[in-house]
Protein backbone atom coordinates (compact mmCIF):
# COMPACT_ATOMS: atom_id res chain seq x y z
CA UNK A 1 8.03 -16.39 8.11
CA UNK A 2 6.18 -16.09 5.33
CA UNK A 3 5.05 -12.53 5.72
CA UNK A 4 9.05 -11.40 6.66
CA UNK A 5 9.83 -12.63 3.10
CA UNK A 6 6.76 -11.25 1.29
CA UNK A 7 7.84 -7.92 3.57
CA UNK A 8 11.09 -7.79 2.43
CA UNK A 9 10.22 -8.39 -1.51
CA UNK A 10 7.84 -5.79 -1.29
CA UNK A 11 10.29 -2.95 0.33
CA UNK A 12 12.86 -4.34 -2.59
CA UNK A 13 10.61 -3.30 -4.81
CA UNK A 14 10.09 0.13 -3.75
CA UNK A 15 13.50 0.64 -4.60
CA UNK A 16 13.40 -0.80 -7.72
CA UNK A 17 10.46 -0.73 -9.54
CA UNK A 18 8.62 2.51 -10.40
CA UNK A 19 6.76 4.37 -7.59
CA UNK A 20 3.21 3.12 -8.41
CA UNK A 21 4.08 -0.67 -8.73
CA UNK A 22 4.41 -1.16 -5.41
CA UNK A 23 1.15 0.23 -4.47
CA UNK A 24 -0.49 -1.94 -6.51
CA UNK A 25 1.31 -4.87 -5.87
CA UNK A 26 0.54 -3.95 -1.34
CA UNK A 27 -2.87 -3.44 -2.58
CA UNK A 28 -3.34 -6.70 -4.15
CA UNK A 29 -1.41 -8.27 -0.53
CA UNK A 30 -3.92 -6.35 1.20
CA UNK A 31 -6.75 -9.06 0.49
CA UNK A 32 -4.59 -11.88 0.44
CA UNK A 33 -3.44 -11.18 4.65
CA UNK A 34 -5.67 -10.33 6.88
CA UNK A 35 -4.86 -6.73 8.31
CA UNK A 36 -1.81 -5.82 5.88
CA UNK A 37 -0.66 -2.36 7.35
CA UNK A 38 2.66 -2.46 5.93
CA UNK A 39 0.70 -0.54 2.83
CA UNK A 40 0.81 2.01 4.70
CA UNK A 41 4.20 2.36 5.30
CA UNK A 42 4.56 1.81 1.44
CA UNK A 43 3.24 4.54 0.86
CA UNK A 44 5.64 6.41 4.04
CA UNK A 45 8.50 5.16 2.07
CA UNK A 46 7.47 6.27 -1.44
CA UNK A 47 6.66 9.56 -0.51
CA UNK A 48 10.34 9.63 1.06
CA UNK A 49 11.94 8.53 -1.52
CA UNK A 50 9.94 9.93 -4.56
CA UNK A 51 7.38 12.33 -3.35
CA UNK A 52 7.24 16.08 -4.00
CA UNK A 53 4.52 18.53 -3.01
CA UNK A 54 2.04 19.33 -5.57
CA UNK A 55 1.27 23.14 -6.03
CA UNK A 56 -2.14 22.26 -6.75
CA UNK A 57 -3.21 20.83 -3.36
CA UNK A 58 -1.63 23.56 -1.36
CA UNK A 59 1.82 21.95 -1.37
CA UNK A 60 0.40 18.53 -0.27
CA UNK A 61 3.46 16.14 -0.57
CA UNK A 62 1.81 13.15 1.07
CA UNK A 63 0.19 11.69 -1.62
CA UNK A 64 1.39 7.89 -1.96
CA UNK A 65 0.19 8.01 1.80
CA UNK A 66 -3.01 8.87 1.65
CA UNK A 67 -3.86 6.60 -1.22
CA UNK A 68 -2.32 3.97 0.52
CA UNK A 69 -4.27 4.72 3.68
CA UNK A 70 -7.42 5.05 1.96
CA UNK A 71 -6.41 1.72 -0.22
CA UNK A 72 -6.44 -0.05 3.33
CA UNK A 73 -9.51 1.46 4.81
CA UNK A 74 -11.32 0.03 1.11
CA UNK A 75 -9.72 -3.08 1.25
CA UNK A 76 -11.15 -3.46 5.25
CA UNK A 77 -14.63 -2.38 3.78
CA UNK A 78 -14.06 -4.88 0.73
CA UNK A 79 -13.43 -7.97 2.49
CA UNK A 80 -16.36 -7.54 4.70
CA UNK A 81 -18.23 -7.70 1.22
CA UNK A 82 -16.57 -10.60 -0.56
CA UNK A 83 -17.78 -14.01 -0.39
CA UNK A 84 -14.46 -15.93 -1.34
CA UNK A 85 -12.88 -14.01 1.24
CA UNK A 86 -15.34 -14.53 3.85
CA UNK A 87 -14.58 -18.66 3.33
CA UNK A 88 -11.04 -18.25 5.06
């Protein structure tokens, strides 16, 4: 139940809070729940709702996904790593 809410909040604040607030906010989640895909589809809905391609990267227009993929694969690496983590 307590994910749902925590869910919910966190797809509120895509709509409401500047596109890079979000990301940090699932990042941070990402070491407090064990396997916390929904950053990924944080960064799915950002780049619906703000993204744009960027000429410089041959019209890439995924970008809040792939930093939010690669933000989970790091925090999967990270936890591994940390020793208050590790304690759970």
């Amino acid at each position: 139940m307590k994910r749902i809410i925590i869910d919910a909040l966190l797809f509120l604040a895509i709509l409401l809070l500047p596109p890079l607030a979000p990301l940090i906010v699932a990042f941070f989640l990402s070491y407090y729940f064990e396997s916390f895909y929904e950053i990924i589809f944080v960064g799915i809905f950002i780049d619906s709702l703000y993204g744009r391609s960027l000429s410089g990267f041959y019209d890439f227009s995924h970008l809040a996904t792939f930093i939010s993929a690669v933000l989970f694969v790091l925090s999967i690496f990270a936890k591994k790593r940390l020793k208050f983590h590790s304690d759970r």
